[in-house]
N, C-alpha and C. Protein backbone atom coordinates (compact mmCIF):
# COMPACT_ATOMS: atom_id res chain seq x y z
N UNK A 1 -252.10 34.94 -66.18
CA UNK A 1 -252.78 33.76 -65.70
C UNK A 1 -254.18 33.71 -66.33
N UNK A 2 -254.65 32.48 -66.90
CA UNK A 2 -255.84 31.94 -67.21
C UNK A 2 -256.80 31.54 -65.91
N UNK A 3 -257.79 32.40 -66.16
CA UNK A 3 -258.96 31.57 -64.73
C UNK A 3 -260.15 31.07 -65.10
N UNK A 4 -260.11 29.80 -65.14
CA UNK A 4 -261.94 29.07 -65.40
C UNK A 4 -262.64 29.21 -64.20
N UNK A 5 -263.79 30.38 -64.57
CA UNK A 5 -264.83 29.92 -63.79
C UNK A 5 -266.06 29.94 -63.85
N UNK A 6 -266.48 28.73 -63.01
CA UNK A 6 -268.39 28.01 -63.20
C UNK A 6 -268.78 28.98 -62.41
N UNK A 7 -269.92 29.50 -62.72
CA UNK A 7 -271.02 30.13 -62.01
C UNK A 7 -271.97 29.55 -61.67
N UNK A 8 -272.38 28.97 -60.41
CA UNK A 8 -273.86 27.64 -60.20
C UNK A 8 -274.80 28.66 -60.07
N UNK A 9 -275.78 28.04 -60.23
CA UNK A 9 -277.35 28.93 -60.02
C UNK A 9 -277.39 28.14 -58.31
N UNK A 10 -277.91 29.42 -57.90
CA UNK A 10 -277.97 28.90 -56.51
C UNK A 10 -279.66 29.16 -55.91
N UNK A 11 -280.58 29.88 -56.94
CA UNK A 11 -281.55 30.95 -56.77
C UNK A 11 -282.52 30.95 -57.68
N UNK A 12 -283.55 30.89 -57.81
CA UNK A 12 -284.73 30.65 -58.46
C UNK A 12 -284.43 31.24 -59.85
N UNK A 13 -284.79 30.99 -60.70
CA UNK A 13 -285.04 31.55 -62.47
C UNK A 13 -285.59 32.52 -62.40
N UNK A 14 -286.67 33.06 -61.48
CA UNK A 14 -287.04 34.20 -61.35
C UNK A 14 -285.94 35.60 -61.08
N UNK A 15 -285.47 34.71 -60.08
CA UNK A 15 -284.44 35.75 -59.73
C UNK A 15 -283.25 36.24 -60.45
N UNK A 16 -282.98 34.86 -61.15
CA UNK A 16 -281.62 34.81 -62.10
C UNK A 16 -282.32 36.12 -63.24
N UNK A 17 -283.74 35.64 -63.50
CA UNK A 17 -283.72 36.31 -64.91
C UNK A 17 -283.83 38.31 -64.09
N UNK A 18 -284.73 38.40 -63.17
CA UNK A 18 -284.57 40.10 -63.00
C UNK A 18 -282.95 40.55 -62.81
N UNK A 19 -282.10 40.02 -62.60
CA UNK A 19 -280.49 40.26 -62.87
C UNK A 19 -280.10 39.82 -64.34
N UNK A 20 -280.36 39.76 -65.29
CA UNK A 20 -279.53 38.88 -66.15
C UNK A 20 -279.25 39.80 -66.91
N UNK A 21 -280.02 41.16 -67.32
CA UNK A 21 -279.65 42.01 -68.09
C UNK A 21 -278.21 43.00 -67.51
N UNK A 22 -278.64 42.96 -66.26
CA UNK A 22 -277.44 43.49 -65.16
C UNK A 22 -276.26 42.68 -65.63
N UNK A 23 -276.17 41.13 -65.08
CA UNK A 23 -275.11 41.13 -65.76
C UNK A 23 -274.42 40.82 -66.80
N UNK A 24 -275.35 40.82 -68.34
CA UNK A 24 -274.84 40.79 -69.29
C UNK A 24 -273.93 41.89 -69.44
N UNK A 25 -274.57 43.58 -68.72
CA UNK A 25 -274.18 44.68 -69.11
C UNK A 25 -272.37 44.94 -68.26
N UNK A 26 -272.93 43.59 -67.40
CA UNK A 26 -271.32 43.98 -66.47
C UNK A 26 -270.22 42.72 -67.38
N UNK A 27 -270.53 41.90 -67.92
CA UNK A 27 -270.07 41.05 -68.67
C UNK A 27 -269.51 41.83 -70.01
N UNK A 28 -270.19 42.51 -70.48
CA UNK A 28 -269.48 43.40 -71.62
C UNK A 28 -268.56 44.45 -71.15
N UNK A 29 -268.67 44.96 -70.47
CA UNK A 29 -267.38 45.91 -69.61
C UNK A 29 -266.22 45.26 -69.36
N UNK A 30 -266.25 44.33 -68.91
CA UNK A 30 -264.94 43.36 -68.94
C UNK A 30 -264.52 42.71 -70.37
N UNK A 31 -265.55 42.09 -71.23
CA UNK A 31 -264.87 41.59 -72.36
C UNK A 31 -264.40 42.52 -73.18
N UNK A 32 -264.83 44.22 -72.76
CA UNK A 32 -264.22 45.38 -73.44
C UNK A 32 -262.72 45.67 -72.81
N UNK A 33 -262.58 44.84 -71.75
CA UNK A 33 -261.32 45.62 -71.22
C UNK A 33 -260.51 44.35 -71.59
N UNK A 34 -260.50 43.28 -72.08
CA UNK A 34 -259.90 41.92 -72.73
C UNK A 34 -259.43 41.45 -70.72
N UNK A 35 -260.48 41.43 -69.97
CA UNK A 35 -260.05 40.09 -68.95
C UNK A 35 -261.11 39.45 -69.40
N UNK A 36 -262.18 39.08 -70.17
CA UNK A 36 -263.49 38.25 -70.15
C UNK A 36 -262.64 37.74 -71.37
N UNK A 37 -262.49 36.34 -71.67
CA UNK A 37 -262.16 36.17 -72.80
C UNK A 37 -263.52 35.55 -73.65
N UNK A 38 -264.28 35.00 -72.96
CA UNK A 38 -265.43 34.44 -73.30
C UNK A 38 -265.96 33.85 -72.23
N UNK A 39 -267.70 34.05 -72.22
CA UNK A 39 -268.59 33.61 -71.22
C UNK A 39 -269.81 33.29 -72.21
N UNK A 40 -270.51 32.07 -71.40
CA UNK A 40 -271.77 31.92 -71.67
C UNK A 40 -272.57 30.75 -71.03
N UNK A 41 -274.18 30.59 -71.20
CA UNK A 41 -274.74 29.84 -70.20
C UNK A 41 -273.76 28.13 -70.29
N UNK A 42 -274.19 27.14 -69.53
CA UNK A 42 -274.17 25.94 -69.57
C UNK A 42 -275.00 25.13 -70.12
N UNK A 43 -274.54 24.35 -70.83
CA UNK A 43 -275.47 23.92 -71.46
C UNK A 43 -277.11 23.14 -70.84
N UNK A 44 -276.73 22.57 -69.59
CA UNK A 44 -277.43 21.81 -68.51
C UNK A 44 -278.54 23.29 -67.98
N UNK A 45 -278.26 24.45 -68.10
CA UNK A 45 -278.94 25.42 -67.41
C UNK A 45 -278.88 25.47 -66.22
N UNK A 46 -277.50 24.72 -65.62
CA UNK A 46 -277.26 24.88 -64.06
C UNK A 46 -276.24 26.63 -63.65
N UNK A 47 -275.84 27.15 -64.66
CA UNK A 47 -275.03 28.33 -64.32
C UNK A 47 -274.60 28.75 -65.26
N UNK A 48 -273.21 29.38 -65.41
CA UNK A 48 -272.72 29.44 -66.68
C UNK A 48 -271.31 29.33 -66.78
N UNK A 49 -270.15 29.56 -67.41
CA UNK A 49 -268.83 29.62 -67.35
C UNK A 49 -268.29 31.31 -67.91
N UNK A 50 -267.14 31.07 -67.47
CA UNK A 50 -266.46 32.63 -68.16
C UNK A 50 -264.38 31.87 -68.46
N UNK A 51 -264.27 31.99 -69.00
CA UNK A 51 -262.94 32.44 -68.86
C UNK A 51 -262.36 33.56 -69.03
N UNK A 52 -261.52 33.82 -68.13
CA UNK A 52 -260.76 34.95 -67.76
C UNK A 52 -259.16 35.57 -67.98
N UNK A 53 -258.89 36.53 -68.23
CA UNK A 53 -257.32 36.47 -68.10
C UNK A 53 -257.11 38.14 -66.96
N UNK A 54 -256.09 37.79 -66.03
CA UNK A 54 -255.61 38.74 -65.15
C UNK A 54 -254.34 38.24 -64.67
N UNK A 55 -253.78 39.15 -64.19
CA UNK A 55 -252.10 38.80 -63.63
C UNK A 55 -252.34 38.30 -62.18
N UNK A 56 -253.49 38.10 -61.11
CA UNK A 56 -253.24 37.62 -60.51
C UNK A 56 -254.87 37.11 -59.70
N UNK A 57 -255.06 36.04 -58.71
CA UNK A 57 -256.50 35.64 -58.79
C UNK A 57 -257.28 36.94 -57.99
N UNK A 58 -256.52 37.76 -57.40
CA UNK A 58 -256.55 39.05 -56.43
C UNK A 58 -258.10 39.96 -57.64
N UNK A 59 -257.18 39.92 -58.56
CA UNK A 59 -257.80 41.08 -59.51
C UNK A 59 -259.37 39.97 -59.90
N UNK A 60 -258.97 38.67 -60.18
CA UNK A 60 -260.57 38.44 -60.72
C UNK A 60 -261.81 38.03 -59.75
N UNK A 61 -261.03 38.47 -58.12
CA UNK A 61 -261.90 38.34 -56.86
C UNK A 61 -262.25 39.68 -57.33
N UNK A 62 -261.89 41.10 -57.45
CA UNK A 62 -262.03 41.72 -57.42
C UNK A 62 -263.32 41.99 -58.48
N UNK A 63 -263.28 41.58 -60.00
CA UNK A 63 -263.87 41.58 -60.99
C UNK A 63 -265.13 40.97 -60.43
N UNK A 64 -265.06 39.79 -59.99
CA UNK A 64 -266.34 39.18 -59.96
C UNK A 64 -267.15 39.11 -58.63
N UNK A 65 -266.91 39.66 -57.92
CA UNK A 65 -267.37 40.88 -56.69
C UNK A 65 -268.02 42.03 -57.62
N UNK A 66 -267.97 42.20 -58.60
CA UNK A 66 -269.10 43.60 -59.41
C UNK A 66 -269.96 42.99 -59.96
N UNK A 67 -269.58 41.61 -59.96
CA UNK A 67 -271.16 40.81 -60.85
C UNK A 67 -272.52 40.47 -60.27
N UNK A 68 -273.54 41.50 -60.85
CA UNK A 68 -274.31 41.29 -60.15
C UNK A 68 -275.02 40.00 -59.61
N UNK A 69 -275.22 39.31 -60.01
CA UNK A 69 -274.80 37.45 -59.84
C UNK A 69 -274.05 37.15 -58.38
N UNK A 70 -273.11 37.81 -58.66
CA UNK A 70 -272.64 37.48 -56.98
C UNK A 70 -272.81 38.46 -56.19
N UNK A 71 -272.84 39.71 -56.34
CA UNK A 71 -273.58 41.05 -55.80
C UNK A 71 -274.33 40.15 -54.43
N UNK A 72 -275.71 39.64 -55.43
CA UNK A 72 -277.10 39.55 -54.81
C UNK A 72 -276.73 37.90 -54.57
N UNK A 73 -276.06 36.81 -54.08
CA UNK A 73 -275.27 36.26 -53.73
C UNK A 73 -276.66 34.92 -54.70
N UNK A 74 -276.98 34.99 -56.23
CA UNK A 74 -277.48 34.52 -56.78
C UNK A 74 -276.68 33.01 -57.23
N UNK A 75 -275.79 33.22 -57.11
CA UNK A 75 -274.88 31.95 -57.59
C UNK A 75 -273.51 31.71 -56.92
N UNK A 76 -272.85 30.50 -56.94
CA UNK A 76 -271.59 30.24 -56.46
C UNK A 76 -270.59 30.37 -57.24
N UNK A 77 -269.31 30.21 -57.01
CA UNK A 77 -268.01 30.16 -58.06
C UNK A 77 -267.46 29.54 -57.77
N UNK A 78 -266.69 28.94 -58.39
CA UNK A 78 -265.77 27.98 -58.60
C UNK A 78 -264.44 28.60 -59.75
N UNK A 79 -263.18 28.82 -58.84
CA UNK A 79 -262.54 29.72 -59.65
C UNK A 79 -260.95 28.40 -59.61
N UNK A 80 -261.07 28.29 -61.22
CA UNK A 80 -259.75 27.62 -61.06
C UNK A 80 -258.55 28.43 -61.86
N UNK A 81 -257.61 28.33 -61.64
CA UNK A 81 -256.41 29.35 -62.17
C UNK A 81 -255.26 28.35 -62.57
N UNK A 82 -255.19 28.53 -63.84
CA UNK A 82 -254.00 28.17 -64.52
C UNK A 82 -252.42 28.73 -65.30
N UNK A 83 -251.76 28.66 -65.30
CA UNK A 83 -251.00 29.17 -65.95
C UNK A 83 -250.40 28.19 -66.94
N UNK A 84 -250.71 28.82 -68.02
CA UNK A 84 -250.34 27.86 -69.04
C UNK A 84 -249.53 27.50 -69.83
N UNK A 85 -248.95 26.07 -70.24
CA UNK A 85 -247.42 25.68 -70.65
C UNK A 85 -247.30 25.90 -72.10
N UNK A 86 -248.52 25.72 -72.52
CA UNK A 86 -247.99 25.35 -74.32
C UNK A 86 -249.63 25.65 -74.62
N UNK A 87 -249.59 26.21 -75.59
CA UNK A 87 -250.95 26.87 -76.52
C UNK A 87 -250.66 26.64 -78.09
N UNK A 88 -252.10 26.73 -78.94
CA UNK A 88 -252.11 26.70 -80.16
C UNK A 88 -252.13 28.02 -80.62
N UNK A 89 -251.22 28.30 -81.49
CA UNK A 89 -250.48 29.12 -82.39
C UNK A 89 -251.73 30.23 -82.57
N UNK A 90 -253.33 29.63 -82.39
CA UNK A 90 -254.66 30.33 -82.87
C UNK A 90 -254.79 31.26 -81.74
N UNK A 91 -254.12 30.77 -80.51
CA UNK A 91 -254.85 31.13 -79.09
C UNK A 91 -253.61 32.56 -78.88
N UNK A 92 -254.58 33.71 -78.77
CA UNK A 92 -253.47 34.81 -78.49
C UNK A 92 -252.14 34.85 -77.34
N UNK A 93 -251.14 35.27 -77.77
CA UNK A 93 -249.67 35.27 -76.56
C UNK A 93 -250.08 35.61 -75.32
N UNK A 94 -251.12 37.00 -75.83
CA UNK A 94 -250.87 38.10 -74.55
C UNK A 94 -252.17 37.25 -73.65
N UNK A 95 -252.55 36.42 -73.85
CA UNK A 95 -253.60 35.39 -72.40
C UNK A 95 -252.90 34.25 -72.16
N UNK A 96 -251.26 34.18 -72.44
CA UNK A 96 -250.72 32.93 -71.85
C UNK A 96 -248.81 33.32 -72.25
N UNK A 97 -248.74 34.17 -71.69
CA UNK A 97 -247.61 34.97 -71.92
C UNK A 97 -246.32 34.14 -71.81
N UNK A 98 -246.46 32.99 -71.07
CA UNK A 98 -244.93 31.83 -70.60
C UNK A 98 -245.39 31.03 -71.52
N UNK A 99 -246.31 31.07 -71.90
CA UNK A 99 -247.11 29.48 -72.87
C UNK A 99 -245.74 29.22 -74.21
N UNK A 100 -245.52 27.91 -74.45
CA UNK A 100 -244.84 27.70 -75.91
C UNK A 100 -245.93 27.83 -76.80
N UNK A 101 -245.78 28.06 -77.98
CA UNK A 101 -246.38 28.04 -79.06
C UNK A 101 -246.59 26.96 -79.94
N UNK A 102 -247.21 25.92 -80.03
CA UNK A 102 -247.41 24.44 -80.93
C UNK A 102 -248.21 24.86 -81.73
């Protein structure tokens, strides 16, 4: 399963920024273990996005419960979960495993 999710700023810039090195460092631990497929700010500077891959939404409650971001309850989530029908040939199997191939 594919999971989009927004991260809102919920908490002053001050605060965002004394965490941010925190969780860049928890953000690379995951894109080392291939569930982060890619994250980064928004463009608006209201939060940021991540997409995700895990077998079930269990595991990326679990994942994003270590972020310090939500730790220190700095931001909200918004977690949507997809499973996906059909992908481009570019986009790897193993993050959409039922997907057809176009």
């Amino acid at each position: 399963m594919l999971y989009a999710i927004k991260l809102t700023y919920t908490s002053s810039a001050e605060q965002i920024q004394e965490h941010l090195d925190a969780h860049k460092g928890w953000l690379m631990k995951y894109i080392g273990s291939v569930n982060v497929l890619f994250a980064g700010p928004l463009t608006d500077k209201s939060g940021g996005f991540i997409l995700a891959h895990a077998h079930q939404l269990s595991d990326i409650q679990k994942i994003m419960d270590e972020d310090p971001f939500v730790a220190h309850r700095l931001v909200s989530l918004d977690i949507i979960e997809s499973d996906p029908a059909i992908r481009s040939t570019d986009f790897a199997a193993r993050w959409a495993e039922n997907a057809q191939s176009v």
